[in-house]
Protein backbone atom coordinates (compact mmCIF):
# COMPACT_ATOMS: atom_id res chain seq x y z
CA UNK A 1 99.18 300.99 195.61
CA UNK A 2 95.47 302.42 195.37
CA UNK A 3 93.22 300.46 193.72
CA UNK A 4 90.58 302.49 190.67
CA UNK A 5 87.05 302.90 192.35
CA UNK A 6 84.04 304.10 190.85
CA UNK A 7 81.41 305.60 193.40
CA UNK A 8 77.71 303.94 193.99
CA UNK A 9 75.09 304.71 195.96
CA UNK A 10 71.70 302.84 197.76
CA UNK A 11 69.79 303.77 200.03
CA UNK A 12 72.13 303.30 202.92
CA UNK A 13 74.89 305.91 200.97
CA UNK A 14 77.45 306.16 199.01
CA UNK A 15 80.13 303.13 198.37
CA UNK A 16 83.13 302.77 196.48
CA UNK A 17 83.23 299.60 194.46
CA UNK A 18 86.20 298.19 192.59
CA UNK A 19 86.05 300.20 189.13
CA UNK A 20 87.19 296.47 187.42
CA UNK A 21 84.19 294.90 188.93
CA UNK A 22 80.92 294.03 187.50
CA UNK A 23 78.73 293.82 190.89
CA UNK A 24 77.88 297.00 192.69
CA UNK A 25 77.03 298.80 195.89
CA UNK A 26 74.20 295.96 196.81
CA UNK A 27 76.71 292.66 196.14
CA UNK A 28 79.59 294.84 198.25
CA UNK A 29 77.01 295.27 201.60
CA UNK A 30 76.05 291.69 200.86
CA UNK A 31 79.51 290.16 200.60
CA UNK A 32 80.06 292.08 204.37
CA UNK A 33 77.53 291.14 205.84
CA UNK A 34 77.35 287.47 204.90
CA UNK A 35 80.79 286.12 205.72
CA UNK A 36 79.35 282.78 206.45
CA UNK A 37 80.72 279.33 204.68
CA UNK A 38 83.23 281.66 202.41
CA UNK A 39 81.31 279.58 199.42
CA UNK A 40 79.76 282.14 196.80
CA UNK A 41 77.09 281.23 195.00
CA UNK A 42 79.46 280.53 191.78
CA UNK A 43 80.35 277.72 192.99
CA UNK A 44 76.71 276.18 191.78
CA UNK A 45 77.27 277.09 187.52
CA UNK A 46 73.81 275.71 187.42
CA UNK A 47 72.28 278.33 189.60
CA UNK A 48 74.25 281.36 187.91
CA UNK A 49 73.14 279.91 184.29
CA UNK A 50 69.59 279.66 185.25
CA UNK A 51 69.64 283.05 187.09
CA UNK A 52 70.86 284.87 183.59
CA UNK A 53 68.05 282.50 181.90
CA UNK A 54 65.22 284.19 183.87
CA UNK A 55 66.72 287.79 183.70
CA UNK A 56 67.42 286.88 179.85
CA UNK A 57 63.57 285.88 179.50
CA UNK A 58 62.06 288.43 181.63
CA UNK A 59 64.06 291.23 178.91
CA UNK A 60 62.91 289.70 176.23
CA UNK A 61 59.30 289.35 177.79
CA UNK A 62 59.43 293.53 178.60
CA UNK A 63 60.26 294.34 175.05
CA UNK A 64 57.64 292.18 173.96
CA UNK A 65 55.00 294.19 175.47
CA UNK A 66 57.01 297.40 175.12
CA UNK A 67 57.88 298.23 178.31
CA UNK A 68 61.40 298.24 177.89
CA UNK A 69 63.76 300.07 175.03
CA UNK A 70 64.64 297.47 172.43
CA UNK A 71 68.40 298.67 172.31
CA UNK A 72 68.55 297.56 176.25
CA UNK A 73 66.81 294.64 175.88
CA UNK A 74 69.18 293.78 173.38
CA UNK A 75 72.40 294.83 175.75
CA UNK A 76 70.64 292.44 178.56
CA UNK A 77 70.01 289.65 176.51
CA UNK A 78 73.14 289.42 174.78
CA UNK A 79 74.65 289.99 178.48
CA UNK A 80 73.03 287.08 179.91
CA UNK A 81 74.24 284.83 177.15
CA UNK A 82 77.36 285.25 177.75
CA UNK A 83 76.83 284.44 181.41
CA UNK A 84 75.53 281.25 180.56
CA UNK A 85 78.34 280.68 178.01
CA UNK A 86 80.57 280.72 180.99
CA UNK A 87 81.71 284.14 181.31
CA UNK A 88 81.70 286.50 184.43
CA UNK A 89 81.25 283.65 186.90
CA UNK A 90 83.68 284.70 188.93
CA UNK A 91 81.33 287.97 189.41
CA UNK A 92 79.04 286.24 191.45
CA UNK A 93 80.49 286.62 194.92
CA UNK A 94 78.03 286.76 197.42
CA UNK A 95 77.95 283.99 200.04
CA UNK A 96 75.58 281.01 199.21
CA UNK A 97 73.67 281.31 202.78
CA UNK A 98 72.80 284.93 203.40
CA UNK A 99 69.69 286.41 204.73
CA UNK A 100 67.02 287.73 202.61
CA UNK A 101 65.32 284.97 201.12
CA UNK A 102 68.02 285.20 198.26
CA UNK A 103 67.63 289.43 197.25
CA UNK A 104 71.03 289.55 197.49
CA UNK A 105 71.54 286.74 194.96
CA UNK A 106 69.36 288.46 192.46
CA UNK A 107 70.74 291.97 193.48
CA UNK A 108 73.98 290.20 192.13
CA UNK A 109 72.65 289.11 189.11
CA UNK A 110 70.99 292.29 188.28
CA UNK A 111 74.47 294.45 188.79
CA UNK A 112 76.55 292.23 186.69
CA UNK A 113 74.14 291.82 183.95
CA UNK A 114 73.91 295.63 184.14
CA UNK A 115 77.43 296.42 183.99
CA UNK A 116 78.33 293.74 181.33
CA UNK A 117 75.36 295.33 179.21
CA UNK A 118 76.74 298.95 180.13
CA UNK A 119 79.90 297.64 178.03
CA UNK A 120 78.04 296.78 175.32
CA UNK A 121 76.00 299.86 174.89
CA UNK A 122 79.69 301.86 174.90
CA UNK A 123 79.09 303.31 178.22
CA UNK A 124 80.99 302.35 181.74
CA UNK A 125 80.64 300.57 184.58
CA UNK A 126 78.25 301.81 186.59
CA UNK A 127 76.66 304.41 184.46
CA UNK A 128 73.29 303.62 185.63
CA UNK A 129 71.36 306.12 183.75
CA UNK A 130 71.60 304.17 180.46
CA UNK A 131 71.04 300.78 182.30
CA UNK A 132 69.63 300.53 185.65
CA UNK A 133 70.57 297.06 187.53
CA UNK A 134 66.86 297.63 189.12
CA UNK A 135 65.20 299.80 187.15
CA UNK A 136 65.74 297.46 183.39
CA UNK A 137 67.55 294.04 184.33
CA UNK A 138 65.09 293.65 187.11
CA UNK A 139 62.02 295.26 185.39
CA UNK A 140 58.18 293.43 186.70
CA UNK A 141 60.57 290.94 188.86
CA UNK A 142 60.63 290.77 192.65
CA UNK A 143 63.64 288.21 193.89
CA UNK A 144 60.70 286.08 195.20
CA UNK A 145 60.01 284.89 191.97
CA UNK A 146 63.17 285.19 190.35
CA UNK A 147 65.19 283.17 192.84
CA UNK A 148 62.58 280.46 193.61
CA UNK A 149 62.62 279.80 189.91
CA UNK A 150 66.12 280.11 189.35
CA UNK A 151 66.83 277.39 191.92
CA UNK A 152 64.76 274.91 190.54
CA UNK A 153 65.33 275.57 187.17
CA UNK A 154 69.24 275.11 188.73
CA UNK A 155 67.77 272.05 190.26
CA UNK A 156 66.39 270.49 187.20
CA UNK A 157 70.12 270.75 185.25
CA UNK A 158 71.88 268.79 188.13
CA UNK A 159 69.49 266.17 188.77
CA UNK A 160 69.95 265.56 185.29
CA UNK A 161 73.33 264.69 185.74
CA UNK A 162 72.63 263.11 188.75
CA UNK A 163 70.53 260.70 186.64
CA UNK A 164 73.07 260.50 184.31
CA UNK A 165 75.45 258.94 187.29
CA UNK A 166 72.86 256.77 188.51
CA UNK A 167 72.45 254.95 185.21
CA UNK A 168 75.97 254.80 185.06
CA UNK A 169 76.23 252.52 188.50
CA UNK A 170 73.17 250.94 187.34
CA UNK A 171 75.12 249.45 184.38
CA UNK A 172 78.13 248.64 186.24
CA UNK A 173 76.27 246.36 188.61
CA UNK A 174 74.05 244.89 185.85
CA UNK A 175 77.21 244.00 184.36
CA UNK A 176 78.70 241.67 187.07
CA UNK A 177 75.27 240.06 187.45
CA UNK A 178 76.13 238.85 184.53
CA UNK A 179 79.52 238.07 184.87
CA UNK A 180 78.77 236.47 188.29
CA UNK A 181 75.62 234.74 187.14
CA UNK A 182 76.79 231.05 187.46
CA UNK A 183 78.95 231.47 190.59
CA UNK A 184 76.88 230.04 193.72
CA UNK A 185 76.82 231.43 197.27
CA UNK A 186 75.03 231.28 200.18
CA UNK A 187 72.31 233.82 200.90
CA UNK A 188 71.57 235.69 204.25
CA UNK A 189 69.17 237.01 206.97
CA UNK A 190 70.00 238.93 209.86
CA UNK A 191 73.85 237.70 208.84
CA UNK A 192 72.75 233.97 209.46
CA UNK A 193 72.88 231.55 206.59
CA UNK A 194 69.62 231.55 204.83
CA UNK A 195 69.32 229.84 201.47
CA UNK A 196 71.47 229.42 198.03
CA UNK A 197 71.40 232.17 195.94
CA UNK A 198 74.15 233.46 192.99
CA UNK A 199 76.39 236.29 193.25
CA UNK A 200 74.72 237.02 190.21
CA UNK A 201 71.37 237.74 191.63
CA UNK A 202 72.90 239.42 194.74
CA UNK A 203 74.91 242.15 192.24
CA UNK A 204 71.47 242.21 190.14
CA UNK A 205 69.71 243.57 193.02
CA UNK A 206 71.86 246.18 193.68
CA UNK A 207 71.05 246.83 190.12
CA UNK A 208 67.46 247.18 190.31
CA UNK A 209 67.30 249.16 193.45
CA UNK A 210 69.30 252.37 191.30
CA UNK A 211 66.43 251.80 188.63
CA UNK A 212 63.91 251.99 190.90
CA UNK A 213 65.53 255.35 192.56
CA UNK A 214 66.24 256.69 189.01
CA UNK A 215 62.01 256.66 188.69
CA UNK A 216 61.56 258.10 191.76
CA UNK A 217 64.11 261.15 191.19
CA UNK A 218 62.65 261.37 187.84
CA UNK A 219 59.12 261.69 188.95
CA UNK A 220 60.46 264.07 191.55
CA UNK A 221 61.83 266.21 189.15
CA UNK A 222 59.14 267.40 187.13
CA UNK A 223 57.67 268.75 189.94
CA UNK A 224 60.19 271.40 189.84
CA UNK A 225 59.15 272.25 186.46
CA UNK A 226 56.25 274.91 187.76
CA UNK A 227 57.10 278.11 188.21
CA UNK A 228 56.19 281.27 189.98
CA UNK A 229 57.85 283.62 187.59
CA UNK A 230 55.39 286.76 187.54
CA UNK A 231 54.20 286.32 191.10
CA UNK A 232 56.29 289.64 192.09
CA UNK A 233 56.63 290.19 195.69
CA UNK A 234 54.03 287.80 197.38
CA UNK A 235 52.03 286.25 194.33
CA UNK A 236 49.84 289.42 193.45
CA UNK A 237 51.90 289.87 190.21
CA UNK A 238 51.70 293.97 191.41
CA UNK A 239 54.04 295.72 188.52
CA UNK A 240 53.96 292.95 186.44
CA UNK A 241 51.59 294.03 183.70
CA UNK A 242 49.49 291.43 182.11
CA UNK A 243 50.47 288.91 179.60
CA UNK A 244 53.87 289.15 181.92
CA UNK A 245 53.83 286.04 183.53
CA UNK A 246 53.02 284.19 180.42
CA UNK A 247 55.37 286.09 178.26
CA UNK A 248 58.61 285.26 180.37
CA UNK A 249 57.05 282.09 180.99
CA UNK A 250 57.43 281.12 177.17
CA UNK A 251 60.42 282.77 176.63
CA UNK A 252 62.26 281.37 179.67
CA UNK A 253 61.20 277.65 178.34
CA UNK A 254 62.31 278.20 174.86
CA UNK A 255 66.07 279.44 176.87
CA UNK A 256 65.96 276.25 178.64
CA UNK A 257 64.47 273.03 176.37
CA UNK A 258 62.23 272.79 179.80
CA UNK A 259 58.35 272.15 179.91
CA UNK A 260 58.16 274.92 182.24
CA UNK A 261 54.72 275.75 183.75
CA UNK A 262 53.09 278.85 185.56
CA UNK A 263 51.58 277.72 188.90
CA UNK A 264 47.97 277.61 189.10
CA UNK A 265 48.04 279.84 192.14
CA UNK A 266 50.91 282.05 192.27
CA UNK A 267 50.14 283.49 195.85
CA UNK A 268 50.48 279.69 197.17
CA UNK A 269 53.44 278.91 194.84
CA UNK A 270 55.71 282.18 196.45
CA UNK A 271 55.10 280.37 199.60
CA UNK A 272 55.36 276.72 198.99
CA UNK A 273 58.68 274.85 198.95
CA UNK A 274 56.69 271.46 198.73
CA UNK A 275 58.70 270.21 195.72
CA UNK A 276 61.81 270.87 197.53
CA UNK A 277 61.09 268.35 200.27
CA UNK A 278 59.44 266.20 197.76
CA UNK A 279 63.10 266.63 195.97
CA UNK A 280 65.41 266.28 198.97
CA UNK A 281 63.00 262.95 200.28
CA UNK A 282 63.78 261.19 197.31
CA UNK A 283 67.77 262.46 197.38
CA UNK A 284 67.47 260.60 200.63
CA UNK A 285 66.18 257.59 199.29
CA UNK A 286 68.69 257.40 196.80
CA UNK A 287 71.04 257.76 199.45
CA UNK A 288 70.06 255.31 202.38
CA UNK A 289 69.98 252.41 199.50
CA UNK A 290 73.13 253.28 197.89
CA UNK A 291 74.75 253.70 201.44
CA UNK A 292 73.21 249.98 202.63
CA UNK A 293 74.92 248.67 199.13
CA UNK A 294 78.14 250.00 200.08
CA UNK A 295 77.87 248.59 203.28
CA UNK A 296 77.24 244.87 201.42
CA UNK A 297 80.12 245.64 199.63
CA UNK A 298 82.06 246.24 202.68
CA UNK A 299 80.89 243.68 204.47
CA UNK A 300 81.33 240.78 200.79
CA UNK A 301 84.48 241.97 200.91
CA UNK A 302 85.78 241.62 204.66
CA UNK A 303 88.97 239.49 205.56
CA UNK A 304 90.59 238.77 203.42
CA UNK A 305 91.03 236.20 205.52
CA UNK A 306 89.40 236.48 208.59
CA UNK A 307 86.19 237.76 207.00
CA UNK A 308 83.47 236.54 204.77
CA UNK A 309 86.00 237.24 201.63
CA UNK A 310 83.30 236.63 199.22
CA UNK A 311 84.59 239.17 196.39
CA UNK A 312 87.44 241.44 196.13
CA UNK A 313 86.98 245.05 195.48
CA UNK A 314 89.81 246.55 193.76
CA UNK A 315 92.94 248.04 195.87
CA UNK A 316 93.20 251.58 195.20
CA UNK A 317 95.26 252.68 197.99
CA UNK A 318 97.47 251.22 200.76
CA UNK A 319 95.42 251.04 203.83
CA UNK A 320 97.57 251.69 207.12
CA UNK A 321 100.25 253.54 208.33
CA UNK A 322 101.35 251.15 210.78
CA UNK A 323 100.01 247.46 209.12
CA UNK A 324 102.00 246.44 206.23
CA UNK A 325 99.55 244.98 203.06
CA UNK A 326 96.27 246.34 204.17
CA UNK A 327 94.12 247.44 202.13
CA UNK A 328 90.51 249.36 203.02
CA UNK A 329 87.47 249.70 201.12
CA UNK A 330 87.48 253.25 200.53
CA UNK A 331 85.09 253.90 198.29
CA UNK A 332 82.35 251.68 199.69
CA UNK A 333 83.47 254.17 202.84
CA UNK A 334 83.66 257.54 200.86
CA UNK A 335 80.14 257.03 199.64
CA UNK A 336 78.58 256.17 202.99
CA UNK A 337 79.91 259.10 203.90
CA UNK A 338 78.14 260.81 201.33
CA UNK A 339 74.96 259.48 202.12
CA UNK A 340 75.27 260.55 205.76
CA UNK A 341 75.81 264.23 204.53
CA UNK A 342 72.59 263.94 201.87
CA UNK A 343 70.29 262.58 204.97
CA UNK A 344 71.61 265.51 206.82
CA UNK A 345 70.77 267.74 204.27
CA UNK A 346 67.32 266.92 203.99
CA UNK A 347 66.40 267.74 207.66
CA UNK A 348 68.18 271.08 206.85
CA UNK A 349 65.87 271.22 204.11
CA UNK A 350 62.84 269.76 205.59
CA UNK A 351 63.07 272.40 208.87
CA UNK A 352 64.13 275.14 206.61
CA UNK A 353 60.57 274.59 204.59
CA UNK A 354 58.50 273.85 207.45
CA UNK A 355 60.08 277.89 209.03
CA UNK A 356 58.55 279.50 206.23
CA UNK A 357 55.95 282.01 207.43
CA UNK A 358 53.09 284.10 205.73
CA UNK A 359 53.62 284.55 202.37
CA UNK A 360 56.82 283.74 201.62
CA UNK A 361 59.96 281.37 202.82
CA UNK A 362 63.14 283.48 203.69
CA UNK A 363 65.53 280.40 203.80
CA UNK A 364 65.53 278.87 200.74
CA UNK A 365 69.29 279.56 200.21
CA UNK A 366 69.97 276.84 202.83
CA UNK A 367 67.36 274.61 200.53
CA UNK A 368 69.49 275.81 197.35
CA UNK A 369 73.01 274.98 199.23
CA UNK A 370 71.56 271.58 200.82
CA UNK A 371 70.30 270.14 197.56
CA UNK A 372 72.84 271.41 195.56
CA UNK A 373 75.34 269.40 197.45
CA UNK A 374 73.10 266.30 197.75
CA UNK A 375 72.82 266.35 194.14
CA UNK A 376 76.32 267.03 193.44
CA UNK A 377 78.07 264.77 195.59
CA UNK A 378 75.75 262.38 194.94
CA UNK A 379 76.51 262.61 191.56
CA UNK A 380 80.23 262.42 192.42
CA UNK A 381 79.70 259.13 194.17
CA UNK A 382 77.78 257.54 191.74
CA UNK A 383 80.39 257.66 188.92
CA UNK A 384 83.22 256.87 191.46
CA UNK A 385 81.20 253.67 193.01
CA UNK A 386 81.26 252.07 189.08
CA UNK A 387 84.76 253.36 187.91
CA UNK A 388 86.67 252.71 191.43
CA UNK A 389 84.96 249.75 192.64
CA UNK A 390 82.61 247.75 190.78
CA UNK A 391 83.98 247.83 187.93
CA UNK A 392 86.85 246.12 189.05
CA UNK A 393 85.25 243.26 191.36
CA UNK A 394 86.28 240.19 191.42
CA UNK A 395 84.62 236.63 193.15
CA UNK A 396 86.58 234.11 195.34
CA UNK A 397 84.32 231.20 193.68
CA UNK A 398 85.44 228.13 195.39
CA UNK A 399 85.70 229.66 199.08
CA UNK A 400 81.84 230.57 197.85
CA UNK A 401 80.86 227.10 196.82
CA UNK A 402 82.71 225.50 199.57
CA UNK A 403 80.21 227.81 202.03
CA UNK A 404 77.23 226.63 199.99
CA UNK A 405 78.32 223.16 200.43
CA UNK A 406 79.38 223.09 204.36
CA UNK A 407 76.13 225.38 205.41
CA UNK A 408 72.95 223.83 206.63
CA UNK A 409 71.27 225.83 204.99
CA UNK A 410 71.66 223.73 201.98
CA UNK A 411 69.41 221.39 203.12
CA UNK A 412 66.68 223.52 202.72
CA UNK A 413 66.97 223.71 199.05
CA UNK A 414 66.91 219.55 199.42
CA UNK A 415 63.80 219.50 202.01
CA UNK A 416 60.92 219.02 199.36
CA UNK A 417 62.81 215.97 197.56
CA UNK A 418 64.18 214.27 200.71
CA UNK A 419 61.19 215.02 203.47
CA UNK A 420 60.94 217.48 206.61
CA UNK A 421 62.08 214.87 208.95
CA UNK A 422 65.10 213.62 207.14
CA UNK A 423 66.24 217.23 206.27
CA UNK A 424 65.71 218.16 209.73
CA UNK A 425 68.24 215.29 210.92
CA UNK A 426 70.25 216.14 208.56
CA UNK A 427 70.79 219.88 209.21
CA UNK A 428 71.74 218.01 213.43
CA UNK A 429 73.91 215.96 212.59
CA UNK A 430 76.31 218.75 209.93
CA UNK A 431 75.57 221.28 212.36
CA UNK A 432 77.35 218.61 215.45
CA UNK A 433 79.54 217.31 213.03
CA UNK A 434 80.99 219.64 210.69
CA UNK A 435 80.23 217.73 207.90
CA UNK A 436 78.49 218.79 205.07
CA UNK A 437 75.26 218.37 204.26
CA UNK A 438 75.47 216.81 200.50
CA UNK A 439 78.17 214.30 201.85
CA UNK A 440 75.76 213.30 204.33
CA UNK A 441 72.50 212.95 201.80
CA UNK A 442 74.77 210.52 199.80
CA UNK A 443 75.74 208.27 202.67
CA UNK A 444 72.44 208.09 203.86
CA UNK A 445 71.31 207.13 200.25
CA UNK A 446 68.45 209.69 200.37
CA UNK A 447 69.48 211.09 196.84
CA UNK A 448 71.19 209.10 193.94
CA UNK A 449 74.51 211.29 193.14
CA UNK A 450 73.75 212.59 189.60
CA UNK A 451 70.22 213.74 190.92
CA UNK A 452 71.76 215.42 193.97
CA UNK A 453 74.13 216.86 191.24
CA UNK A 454 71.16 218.10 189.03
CA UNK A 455 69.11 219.81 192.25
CA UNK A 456 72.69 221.59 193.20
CA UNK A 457 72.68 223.19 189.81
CA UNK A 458 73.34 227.09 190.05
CA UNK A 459 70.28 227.67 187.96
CA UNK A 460 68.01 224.99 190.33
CA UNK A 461 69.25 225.88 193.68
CA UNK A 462 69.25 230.17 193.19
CA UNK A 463 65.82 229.40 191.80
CA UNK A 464 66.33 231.23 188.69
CA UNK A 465 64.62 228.33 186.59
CA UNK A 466 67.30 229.29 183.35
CA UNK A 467 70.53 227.75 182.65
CA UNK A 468 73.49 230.23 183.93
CA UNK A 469 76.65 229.10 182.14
């Protein structure tokens, strides 16, 4: 069977496009020639929401200073809402990574806003005379400031859920510091037995570190709130009359609750992909720390037997083909593996700012695709970390206690009440014997029992200085 077709033409010819679709001649050449990771750019909602946000703005900017027909401004506008209601997604079909610093994204954008407004003028696909893709939808824009402030616009939305996940994890380890506040353990340095400590503290840590990252990424983030929207081609603003920039500016942060901002120097901004590093660094952060957690977790939770077996994470899965009753930590594993990707990203990123030449950077697709899936999986990770794992901890309390009590490192919680000398024979003869260092305090009669007792309390020996139970 033949499929309807409906003739376009660009400067290379003619083309026949799909008569059903809404992209055109440009999005067809770009879907051939970019056959590259088979991942459109629908698959970021963020990036196709924000896209119809700027084309949305820069209509109603145009109409505002009467450059373009109020009856098309009205067919664009009411076409770009709909886009960012969710519909016509699937339109956006063009690869992610393509060449052309992201024309071909826009040149998307521009066709199926056109043909969806087309509709709703009464007219047909592709009837370009009432609504040019170029000519109206794209009207004062140049991709190099559409697309630059589409992605971070695009940025800003999934950072926020990012943040979202973070706090999420946050909570779930704040909430077995609590629960694990009274339960003693020993501490560690380069895996040797250091000094007391409560699992409490140890899961409060992990904790703090997300609230520290959550700062960072939030600080990070508002750098992506400045904009080069009326910059045109290279930061000139040429065809972009004036009062453009500002116009579309205020419109565009009214679409988007954001506390958008036109860059002081546009010509610098077209170029710059600063914030995007800045962006990606602090993805990394977030990563390395949440990957060095996971690896605690792993490491808590080795055995069961033949390990530390400190806590139990929960068993999601069976763990073997071939070994009967094992079970693997495989979330603590799926978000290490995460964090790998996200460090990898950002010397994608960092190379792909650093190539930019002249006055503007060609690659910041690979920057859109490479944070976009830092963000995202990171996201991902987050929320599966608390629900999977930590939520469902548990601590083997007397095998923890019993380490406390055997270690030698005990005695350095008893050195200023029993002397340097004394502690220091002490921690020779449990470390040649095997015997513990509290049963050896009390033979020696270097501590009455119920003040040993009172100095071994959770809340005196982790230092906290506040009753735990």
């Amino acid at each position: 069977m033949s499929t309807a077709t409906r003739s376009e033409h660009d400067l290379l010819g003619d083309r026949d496009v799909p008569a059903d679709a809404y992209w055109g001649v440009h999005t067809l050449r770009a879907a051939e020639n970019f056959p590259i990771t088979g991942t459109p750019v629908s698959t970021y909602p963020h990036l196709i929401d924000a896209l119809a946000a700027v084309k949305e703005a820069a209509a109603l900017a145009n109409e505002e200073l009467g450059l373009l027909e109020p009856r098309k401004a009205a067919a664009i506008v009411a076409a770009c809402r709909e886009i960012r209601g969710g519909k016509l997604h699937d339109q956006f079909v063009v690869d992610v990574i393509q060449g052309g610093a992201g024309t071909s994204t826009n040149m998307n954008a521009n066709e199926v806003i056109a043909n969806r407004a087309l509709e709703l003028m009464g007219r047909a696909k592709g009837e370009y005379s009432y609504l040019h893709p170029n000519e109206d939808v794209n009207l004062g824009q140049s991709t190099n400031d559409v697309y630059p402030t589409a992605v971070r616009i695009a940025t800003v939305y999934a950072v926020r859920g990012l943040l979202d996940a973070m706090a999420v994890l946050q909570d779930a380890f704040a909430r077995k510091s609590v629960e694990f506040r009274d339960v003693l353990k020993m501490g560690r340095t380069q895996l040797q037995d250091a000094v007391p400590m409560t699992l409490g503290q140890e899961f409060s840590a992990f904790a703090v570190m997300l609230g520290e990252d959550r700062c960072r990424l939030a600080e990070a983030v508002e750098l992506l709130h400045e904009i080069n929207l009326g910059a045109t081609a290279i930061g000139t603003g040429l065809n972009a009359p004036a009062g453009y920039a500002e116009a579309a500016r205020r419109h565009l942060a009214d679409i988007c609750g954001l506390r958008l901002v036109t860059a002081a120097d546009l010509v610098e901004a077209t170029q710059d992909c600063g914030a995007f590093v800045q962006m990606s660094g602090v993805l990394k952060r977030v990563a390395v720390k949440l990957s060095k957690t996971c690896n605690d977790l792993r490491l808590l939770s080795s055995g069961p037997r033949a390990g530390l077996g400190e806590i139990n994470l929960p068993p999601v899965q069976a763990g073997s083909s071939i070994m009967p009753g094992k079970v693997n930590p495989v979330i603590p594993e799926v978000v290490n593996q995460v964090a790998f990707e996200v460090i990898g990203n950002d010397v994608t990123i960092t190379m792909a700012a650093e190539a930019g030449q002249l006055q503007l950077n060609a690659f910041e697709p690979i920057i859109l695709h490479s944070l976009s899936k830092s963000v995202t999986h990171l996201r991902a990770a987050c929320l599966t970390l608390a629900e999977r794992c930590v939520a469902g901890v548990t601590a083997n309390t007397e095998r923890l206690r019993a380490t406390v009590e055997s270690s030698i490192g005990l005695v350095t919680a008893l050195n200023p009440h029993i002397g340097y000398t004394a502690a220091t024979d002490i921690a020779k003869e449990a470390l040649a014997s095997g015997r513990g260092v509290a049963e050896l305090v009390l033979e020696r009669g270097l501590l009455p029992a119920e003040r040993l007792a009172a100095l071994l309390r959770p809340e005196v020996i982790a230092g906290s200085g506040v009753p735990m139970a």
